[in-house]
Protein backbone atom coordinates (compact mmCIF):
# COMPACT_ATOMS: atom_id res chain seq x y z
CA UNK A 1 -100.09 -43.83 -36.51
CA UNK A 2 -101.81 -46.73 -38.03
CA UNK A 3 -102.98 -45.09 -40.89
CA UNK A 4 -100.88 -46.89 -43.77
CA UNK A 5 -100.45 -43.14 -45.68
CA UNK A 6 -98.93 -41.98 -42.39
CA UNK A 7 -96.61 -44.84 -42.50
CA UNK A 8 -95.85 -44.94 -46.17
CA UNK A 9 -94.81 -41.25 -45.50
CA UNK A 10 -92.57 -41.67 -42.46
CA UNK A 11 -91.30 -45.02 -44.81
CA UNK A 12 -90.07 -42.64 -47.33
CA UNK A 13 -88.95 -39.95 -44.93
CA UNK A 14 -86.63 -42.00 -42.73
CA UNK A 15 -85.34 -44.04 -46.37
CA UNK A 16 -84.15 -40.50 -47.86
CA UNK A 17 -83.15 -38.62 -45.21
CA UNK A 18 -80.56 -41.59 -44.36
CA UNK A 19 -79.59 -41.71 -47.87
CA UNK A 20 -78.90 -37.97 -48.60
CA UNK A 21 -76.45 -37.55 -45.54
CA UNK A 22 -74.22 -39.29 -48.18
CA UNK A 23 -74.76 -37.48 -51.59
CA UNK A 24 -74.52 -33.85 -50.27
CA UNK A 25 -70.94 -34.36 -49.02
CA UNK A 26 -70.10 -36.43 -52.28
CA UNK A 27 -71.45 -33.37 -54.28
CA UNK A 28 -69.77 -30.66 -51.95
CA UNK A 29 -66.36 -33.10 -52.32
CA UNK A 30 -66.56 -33.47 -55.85
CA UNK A 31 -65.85 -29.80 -56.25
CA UNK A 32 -63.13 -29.13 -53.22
CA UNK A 33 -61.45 -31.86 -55.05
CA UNK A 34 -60.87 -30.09 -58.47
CA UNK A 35 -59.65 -27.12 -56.02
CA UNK A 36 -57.27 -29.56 -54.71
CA UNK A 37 -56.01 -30.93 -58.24
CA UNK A 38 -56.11 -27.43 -59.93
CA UNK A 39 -53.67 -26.39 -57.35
CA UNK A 40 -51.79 -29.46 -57.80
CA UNK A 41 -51.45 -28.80 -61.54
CA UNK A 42 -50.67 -25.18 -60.95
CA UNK A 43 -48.12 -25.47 -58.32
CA UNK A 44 -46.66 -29.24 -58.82
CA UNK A 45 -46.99 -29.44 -55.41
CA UNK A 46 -47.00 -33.04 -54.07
CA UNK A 47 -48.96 -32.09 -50.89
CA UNK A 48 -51.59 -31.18 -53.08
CA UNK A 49 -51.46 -34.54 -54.27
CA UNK A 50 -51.81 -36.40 -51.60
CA UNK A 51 -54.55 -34.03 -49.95
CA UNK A 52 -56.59 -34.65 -53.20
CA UNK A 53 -55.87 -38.55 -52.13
CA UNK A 54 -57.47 -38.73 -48.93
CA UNK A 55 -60.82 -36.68 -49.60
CA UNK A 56 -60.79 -39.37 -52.38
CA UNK A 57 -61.00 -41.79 -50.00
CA UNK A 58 -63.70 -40.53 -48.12
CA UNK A 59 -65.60 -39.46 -51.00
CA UNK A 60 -65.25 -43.05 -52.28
CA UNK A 61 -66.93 -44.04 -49.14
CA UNK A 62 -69.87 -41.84 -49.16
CA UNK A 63 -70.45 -42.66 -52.66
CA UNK A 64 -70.43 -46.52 -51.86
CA UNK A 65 -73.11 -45.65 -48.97
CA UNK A 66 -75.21 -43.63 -51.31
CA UNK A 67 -75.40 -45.94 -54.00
CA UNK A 68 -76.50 -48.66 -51.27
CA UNK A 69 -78.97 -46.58 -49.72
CA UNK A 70 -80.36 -45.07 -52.96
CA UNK A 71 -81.24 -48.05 -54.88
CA UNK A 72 -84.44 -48.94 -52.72
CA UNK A 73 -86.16 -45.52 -53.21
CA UNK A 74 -86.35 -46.26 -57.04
CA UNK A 75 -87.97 -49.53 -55.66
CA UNK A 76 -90.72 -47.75 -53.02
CA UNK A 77 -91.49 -45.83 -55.99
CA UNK A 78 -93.45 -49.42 -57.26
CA UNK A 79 -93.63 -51.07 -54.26
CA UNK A 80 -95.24 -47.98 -51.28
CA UNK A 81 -96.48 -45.28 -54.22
CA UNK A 82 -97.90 -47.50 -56.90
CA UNK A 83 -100.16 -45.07 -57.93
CA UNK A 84 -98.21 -42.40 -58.17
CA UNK A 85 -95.52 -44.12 -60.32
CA UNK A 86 -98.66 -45.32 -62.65
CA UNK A 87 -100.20 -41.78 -63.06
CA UNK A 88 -96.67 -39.42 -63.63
CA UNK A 89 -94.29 -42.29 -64.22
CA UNK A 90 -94.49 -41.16 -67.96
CA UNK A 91 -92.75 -38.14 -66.85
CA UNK A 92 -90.85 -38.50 -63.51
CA UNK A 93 -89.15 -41.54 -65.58
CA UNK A 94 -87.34 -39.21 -67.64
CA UNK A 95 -85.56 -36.97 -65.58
CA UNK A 96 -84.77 -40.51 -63.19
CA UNK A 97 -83.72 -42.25 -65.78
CA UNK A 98 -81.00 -40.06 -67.28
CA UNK A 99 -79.60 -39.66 -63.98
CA UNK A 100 -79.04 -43.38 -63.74
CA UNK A 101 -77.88 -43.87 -67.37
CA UNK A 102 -76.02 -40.74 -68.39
CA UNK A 103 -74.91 -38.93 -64.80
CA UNK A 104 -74.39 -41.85 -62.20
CA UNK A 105 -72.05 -43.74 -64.98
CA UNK A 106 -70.00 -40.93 -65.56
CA UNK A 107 -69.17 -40.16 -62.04
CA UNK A 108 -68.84 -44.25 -61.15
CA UNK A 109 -66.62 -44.19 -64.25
CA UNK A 110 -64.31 -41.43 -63.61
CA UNK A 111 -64.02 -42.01 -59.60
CA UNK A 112 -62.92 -45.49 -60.42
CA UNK A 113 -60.37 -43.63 -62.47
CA UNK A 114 -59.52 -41.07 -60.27
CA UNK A 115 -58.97 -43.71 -57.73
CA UNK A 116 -56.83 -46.35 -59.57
CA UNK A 117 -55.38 -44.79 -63.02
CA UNK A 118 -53.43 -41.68 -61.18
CA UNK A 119 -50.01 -43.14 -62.78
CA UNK A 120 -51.77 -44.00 -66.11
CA UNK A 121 -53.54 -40.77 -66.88
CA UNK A 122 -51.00 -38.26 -65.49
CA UNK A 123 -50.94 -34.66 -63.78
CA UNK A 124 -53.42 -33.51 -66.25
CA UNK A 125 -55.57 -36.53 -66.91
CA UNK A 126 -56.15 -36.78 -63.25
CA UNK A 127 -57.20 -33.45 -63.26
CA UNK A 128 -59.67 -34.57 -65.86
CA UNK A 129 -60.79 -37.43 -63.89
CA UNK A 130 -61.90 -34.94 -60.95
CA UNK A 131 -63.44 -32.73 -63.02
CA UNK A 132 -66.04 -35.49 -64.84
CA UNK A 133 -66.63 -37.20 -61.33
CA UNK A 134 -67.70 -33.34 -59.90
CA UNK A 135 -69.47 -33.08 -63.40
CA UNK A 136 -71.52 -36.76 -63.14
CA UNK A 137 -71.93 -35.58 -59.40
CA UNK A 138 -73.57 -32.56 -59.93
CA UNK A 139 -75.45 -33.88 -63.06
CA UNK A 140 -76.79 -36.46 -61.30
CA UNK A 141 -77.79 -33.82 -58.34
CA UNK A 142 -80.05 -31.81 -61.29
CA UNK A 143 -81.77 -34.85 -62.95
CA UNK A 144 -83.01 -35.32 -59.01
CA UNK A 145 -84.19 -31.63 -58.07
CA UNK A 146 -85.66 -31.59 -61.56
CA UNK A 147 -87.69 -34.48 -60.86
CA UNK A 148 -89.03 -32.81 -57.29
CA UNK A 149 -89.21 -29.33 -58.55
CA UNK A 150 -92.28 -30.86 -61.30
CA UNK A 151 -94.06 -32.34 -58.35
CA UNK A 152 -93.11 -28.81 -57.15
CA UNK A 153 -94.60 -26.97 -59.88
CA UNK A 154 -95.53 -28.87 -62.85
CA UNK A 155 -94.70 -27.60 -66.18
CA UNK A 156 -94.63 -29.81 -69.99
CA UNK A 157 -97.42 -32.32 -69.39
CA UNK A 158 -100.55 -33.13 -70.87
CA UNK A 159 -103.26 -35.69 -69.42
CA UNK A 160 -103.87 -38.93 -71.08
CA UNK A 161 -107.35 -40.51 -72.22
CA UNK A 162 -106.93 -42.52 -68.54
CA UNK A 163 -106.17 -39.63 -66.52
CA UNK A 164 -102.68 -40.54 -66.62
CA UNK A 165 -99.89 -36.98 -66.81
CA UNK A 166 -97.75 -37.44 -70.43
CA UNK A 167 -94.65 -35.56 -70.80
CA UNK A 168 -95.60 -32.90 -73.61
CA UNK A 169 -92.52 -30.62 -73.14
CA UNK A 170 -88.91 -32.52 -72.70
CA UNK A 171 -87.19 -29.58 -72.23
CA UNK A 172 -89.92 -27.96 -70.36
CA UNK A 173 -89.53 -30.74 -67.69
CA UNK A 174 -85.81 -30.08 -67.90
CA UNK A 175 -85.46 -26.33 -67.76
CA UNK A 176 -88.39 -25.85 -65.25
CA UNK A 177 -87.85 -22.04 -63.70
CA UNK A 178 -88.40 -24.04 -60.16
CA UNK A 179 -85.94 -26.34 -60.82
CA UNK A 180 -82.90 -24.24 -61.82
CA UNK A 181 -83.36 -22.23 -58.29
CA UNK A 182 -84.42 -25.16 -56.27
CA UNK A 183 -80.95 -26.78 -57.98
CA UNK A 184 -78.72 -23.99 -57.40
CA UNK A 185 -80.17 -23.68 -53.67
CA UNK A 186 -79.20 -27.28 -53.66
CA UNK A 187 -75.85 -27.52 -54.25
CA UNK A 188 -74.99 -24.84 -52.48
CA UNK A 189 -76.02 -26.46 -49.40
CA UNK A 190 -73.95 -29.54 -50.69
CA UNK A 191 -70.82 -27.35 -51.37
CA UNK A 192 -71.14 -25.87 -47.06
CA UNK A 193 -71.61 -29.29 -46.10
CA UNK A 194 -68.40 -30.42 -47.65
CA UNK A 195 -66.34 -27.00 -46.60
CA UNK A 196 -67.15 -28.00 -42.98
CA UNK A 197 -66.69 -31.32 -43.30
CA UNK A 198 -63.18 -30.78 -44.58
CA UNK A 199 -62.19 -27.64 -42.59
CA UNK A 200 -63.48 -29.48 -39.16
CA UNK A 201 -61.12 -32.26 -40.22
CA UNK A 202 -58.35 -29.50 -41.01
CA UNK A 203 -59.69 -28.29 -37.54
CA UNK A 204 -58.39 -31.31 -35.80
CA UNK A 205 -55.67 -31.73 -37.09
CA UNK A 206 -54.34 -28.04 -36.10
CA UNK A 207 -55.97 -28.86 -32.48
CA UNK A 208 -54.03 -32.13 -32.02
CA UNK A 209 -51.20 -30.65 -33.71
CA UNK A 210 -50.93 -33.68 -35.83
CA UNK A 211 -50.44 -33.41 -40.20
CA UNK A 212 -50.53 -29.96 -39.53
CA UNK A 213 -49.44 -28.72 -43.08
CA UNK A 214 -52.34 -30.49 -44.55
CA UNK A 215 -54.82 -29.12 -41.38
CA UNK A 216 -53.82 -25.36 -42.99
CA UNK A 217 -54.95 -26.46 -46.38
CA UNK A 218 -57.94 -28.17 -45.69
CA UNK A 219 -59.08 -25.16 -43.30
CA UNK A 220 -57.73 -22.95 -45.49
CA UNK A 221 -60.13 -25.05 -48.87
CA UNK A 222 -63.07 -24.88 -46.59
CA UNK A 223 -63.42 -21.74 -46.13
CA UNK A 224 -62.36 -20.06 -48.49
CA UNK A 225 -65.03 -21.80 -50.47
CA UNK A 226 -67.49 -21.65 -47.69
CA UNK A 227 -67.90 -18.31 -47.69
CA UNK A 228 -68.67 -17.95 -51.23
CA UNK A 229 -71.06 -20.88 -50.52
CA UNK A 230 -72.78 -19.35 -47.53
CA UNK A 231 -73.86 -16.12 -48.83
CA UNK A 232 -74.63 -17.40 -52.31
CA UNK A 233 -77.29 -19.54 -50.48
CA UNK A 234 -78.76 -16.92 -48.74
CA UNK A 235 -78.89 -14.26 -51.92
CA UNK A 236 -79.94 -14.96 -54.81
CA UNK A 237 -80.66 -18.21 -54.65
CA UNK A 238 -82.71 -18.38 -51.25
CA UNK A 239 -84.47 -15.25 -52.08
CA UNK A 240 -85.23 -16.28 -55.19
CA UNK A 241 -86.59 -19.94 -53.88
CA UNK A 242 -88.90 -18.23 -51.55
CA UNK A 243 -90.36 -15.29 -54.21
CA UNK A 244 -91.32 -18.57 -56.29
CA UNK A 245 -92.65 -20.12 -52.76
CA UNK A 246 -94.82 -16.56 -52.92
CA UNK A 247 -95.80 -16.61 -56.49
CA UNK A 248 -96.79 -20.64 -56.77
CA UNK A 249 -97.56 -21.39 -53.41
CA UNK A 250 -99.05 -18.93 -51.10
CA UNK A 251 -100.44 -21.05 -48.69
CA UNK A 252 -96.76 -22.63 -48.07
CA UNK A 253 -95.59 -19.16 -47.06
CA UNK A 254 -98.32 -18.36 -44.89
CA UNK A 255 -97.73 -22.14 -42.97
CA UNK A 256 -93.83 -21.46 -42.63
CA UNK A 257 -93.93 -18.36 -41.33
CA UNK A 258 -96.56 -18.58 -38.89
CA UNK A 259 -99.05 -16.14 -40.78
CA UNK A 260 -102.17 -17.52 -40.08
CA UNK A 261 -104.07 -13.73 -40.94
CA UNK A 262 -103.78 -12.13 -43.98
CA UNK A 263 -101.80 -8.69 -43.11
CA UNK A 264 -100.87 -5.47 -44.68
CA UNK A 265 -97.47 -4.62 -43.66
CA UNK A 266 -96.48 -8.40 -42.29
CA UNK A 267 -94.06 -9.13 -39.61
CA UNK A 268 -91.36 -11.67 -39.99
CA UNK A 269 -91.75 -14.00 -37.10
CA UNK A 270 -87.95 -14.52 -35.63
CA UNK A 271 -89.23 -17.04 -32.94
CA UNK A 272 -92.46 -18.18 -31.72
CA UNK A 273 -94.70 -21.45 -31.51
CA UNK A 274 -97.27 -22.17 -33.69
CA UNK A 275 -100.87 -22.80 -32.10
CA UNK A 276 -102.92 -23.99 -34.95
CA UNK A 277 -105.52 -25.14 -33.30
CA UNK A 278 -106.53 -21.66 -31.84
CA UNK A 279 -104.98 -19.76 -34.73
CA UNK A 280 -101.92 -17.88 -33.40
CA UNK A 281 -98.28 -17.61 -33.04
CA UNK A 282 -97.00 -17.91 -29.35
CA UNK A 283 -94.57 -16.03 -27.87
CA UNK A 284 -93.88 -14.15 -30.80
CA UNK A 285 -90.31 -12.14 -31.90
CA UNK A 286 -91.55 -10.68 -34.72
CA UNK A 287 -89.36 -8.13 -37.28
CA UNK A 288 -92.31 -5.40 -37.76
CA UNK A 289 -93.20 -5.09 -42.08
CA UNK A 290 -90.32 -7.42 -43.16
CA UNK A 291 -92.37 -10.48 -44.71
CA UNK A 292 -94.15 -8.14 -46.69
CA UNK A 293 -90.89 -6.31 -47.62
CA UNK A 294 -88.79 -9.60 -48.24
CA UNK A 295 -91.42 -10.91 -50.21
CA UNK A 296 -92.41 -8.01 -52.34
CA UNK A 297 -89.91 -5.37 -51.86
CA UNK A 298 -93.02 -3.33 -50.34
CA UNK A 299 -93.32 -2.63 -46.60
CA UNK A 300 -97.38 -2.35 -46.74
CA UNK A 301 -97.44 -5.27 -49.09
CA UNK A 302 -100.57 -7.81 -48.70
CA UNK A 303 -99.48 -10.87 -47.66
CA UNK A 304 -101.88 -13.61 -47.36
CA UNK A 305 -102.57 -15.94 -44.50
CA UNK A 306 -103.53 -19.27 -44.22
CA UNK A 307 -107.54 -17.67 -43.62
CA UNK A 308 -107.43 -17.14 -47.16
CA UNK A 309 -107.02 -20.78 -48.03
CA UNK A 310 -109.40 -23.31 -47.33
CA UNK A 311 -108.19 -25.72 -44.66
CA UNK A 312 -108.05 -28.61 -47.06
CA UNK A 313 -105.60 -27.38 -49.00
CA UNK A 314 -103.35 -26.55 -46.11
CA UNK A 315 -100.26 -28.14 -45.22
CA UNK A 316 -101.13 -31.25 -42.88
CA UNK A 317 -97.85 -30.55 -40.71
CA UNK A 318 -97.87 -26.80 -40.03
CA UNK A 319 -95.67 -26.99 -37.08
CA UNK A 320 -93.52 -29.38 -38.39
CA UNK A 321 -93.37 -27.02 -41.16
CA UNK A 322 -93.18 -24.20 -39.68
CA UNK A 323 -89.40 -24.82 -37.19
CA UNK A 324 -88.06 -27.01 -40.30
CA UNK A 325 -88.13 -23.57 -42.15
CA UNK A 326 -86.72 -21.37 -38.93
CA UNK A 327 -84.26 -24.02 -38.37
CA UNK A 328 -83.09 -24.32 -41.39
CA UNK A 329 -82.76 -20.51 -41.95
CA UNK A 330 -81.54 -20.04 -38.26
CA UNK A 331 -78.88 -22.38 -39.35
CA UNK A 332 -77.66 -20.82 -42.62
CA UNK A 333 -77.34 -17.50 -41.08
CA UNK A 334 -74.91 -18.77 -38.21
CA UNK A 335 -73.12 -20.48 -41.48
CA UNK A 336 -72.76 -16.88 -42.45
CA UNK A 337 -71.37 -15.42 -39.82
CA UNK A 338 -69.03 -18.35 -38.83
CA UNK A 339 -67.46 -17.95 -42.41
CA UNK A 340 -67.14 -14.79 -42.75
CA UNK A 341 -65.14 -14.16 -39.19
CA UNK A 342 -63.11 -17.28 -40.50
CA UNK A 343 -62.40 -15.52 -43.67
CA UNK A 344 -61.31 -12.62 -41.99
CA UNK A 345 -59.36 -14.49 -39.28
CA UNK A 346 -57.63 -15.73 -42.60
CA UNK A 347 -57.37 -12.82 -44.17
CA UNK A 348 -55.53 -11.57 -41.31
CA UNK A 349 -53.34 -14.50 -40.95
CA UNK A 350 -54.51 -15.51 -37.60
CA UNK A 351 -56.98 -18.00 -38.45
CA UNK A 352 -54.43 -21.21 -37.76
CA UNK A 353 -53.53 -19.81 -34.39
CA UNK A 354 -56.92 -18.70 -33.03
CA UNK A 355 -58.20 -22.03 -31.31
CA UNK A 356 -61.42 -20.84 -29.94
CA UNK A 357 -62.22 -20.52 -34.46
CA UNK A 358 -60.89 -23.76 -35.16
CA UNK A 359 -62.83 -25.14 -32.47
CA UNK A 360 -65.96 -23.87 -33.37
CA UNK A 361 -65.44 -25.15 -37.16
CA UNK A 362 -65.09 -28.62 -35.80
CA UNK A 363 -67.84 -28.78 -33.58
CA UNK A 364 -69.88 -27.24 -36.30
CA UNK A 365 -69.51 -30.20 -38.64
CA UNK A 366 -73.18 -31.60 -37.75
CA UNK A 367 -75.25 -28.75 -38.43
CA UNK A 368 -74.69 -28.39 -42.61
CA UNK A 369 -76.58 -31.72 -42.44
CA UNK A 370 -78.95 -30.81 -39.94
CA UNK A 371 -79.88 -27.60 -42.10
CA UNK A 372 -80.26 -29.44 -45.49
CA UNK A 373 -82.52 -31.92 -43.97
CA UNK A 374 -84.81 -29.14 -42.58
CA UNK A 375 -84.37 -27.81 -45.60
CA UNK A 376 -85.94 -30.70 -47.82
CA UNK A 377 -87.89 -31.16 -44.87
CA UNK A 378 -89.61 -27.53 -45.41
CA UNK A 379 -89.76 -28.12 -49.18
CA UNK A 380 -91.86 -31.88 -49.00
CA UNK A 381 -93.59 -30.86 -46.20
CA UNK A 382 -94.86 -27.46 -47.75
CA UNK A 383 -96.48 -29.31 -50.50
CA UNK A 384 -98.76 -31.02 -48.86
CA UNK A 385 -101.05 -32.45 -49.21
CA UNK A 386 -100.06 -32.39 -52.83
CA UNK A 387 -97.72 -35.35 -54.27
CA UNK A 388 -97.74 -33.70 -57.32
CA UNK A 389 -99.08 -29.89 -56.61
CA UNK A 390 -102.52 -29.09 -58.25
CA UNK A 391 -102.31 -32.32 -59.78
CA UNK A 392 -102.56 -35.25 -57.48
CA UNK A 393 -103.13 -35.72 -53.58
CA UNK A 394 -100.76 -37.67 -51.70
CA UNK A 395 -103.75 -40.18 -50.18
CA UNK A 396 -104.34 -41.07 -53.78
CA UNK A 397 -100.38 -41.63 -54.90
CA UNK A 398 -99.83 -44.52 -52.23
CA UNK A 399 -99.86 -48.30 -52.98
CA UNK A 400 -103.74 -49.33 -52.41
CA UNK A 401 -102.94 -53.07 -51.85
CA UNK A 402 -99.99 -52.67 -49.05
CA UNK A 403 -101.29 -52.79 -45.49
CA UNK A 404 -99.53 -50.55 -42.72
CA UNK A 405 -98.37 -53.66 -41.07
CA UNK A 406 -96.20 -54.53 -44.09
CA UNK A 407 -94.87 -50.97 -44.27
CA UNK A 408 -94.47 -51.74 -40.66
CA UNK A 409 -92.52 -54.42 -41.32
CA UNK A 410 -90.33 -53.27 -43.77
CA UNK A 411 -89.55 -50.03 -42.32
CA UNK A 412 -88.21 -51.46 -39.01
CA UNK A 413 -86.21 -54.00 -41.42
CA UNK A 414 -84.50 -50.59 -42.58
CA UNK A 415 -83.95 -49.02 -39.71
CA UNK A 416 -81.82 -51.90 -38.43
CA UNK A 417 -80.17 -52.33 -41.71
CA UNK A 418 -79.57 -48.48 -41.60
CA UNK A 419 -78.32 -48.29 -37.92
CA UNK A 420 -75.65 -51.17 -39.29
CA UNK A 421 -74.69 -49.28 -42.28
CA UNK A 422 -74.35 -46.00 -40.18
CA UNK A 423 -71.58 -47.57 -37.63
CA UNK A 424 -69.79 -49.20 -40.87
CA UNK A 425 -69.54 -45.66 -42.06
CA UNK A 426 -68.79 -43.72 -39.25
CA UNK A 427 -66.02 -46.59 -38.86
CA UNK A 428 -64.40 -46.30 -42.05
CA UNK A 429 -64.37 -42.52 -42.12
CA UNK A 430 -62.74 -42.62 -38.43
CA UNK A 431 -59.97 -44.95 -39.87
CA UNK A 432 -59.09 -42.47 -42.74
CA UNK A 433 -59.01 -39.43 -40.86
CA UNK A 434 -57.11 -40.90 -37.74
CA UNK A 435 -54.56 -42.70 -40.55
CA UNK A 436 -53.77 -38.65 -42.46
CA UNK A 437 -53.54 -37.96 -45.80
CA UNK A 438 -50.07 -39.69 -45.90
CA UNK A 439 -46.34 -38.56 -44.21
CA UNK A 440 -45.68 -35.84 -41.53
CA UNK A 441 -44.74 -32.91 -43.55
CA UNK A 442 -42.78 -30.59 -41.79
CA UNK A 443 -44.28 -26.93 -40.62
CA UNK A 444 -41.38 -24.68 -42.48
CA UNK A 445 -41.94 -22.00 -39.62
CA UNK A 446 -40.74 -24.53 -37.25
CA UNK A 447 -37.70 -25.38 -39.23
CA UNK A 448 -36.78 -21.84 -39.48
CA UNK A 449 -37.15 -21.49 -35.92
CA UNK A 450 -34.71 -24.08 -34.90
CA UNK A 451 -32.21 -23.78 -38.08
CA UNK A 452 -28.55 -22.88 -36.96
CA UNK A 453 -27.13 -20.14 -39.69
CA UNK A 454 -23.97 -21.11 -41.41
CA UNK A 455 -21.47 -18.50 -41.65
């Protein structure tokens, strides 16, 4: 582990999978908060309000986190990938850029707003305020995936004199096919993250049997918009990801599912351990003919295996790879079915009653996170060994001139600074949640219960 590209790798793995445990519940918040405020406007409801208040709070904390653990990747970008940053930066600096200027500003703005200026704006300039901080949010979320879905699959570029990649198409850059799925895939996985974060806290609440009109609400918000969220991320938009995955990059497939021989009529592994070394898939579960189907609607369909790729072009991590993928789609179809039987439980009017449900919506709070890091996980490790795919290997993007033992150095420097950040924000978000969204409101069921008529 020596090797400074090893380290420069884990650097950057450990620096952005610390920082984007805050932005995807910002960017699943900034939405459940214009839910909150439109039913505020709607129903001049006061609880609304004051729910819209306290995920406020907490998004305000995230964001604060994010912003603090965001700023040094734009530095590592000079300072552990010099090379890279002098060959693309003509292009990457666009998309990076604009979120900066145009999308981080507007949601900064307008949260500072939403915060502060409640009385000064009013009911429906409040409203406003939520809206442009989930539009910066989500804004700011595109300019991001647009800049990974290039190194993806690059699209509007030309190469300079020097060997350098020039931006020839702005909007090509922009409205890359890879990026709109890869975005939409995204966000989705933002938007569950945030509907279990708030309906575990709703959860809680309704377990403790403390704030327990608000626990109904926020239970009721997550899931309502979970669902939607949960299948949506499954079809179209994680079909669609992996058909592209197909199409642009075969030998990614063949790595995270296991394929390692090029089959008529592929199987869909379900469980098994990869054995690169001797070429195999261990104790395989395998769904007979449904790769081939999945990935081109054919159950005899060729699907290629990583034989028909030369071995320098395969991903360096198959393994890794290969459970990031399964664990990530393992996870998003128990995200499925726990939604749906909550929607139902809902549906049915039971849902607030049926503790064994609530419980497992609060204990399931970790895994949204766990599944979008595999998720990102699968995506940068599938490129390998491609920084920029076709275009430029990752040993080449690195900083020549830093050592390992400076990455060394730095990255240990991080991972204290990190661990200290982490208990600050696991602090803060305990103090808002134990402190409510405001006043014990009473449960009207219980004051009909106990109400003496008048004659």
């Amino acid at each position: 582990m020596n090797d400074a590209l090893n380290i420069h790798r884990l650097h950057f793995a450990f620096t952005i999978t610390f920082h984007y445990i805050f932005p995807q519940l910002t960017m699943g918040l900034a939405l459940l908060l214009v839910y909150l405020k439109t039913k505020a406007l709607r129903t001049g409801d006061e609880h609304y309000n004051r729910s819209a208040r306290f995920w406020a709070r907490i998004f305000g904390i995230n964001f604060a986190l994010g912003v603090v653990t965001g700023i040094p990747m734009e530095f590592q970008f000079g300072t552990n990938w010099a090379a890279f940053s002098k060959t693309a930066g003509g292009v990457i600096g666009q998309t990076l850029a604009m979120e900066g200027v145009f999308s981080f500003f507007l949601e900064s703005s307008f949260l500072g707003l939403f915060l502060f200026g409640e009385k000064k704006l009013g009911r429906v300039g409040h409203w406003w305020a939520a809206f442009l901080v989930w539009l910066g949010s989500w804004l700011s979320g595109y300019f991001i995936v647009a800049t990974d879905a290039w190194m993806q699959h690059p699209v509007g570029y030309q190469l300079g004199a020097h060997g350098e990649i020039e931006l020839a198409s702005f909007w090509g850059l922009l409205l890359n096919k890879w990026a709109l799925w890869q975005y939409l895939h995204t966000m989705l996985g933002a938007v569950q993250t945030g509907c279990f974060v708030m309906a575990a806290v709703g959860a809680l609440y309704l377990l403790t049997s403390r704030h327990e009109a608000y626990g109904r609400t926020f239970v009721r918000g997550g899931v309502l918009v979970g669902v939607f969220a949960a299948v949506l991320q499954l079809f179209p938009t994680g079909d669609a990801q992996g058909k592209m995955i197909a199409e642009n990059q075969p030998v990614t497939l063949a790595a995270m599912e296991g394929l390692f021989l090029t089959q008529e009529g592929a199987p869909l592994a379900i469980l098994g351990q990869p054995d690169v070394k001797n070429r195999k898939l261990d104790n395989p579960l395998v769904v007979p003919k449904m790769l081939s189907f999945l990935t081109y609607k054919q159950w005899t369909a060729n699907v290629r295996g990583l034989d028909a790729f030369p071995e320098d072009g395969w991903p360096d991590q198959i393994s890794l790879l290969y459970f990031s993928y399964h664990v990530m789609v393992g996870l998003g179809t128990i995200f499925i079915a726990v939604m749906v039987v909550a929607a139902f439980l809902l549906w049915r009017g039971r849902l607030f009653e049926s503790r064994w449900m609530l419980w497992i919506l609060m204990v399931s709070v970790p895994l949204p996170y766990i599944a979008n890091t595999a998720g990102w996980m699968t995506a940068e490790l599938g490129r390998q060994p491609w920084l920029i795919y076709g275009l430029l290997r990752t040993a080449r993007g690195v900083s020549p001139r830093v050592g390992a033992g400076n990455v060394w150095f730095t990255l240990i420097g991080f991972m204290g600074m990190y661990t200290v950040l982490a208990i600050l924000w696991l602090f803060l978000v305990y103090r808002e949640i134990e402190e409510g969204p405001g006043p014990e409101e009473e449960d009207p069921r219980k004051v009909a219960r106990v109400s003496i008529p008048v004659n």
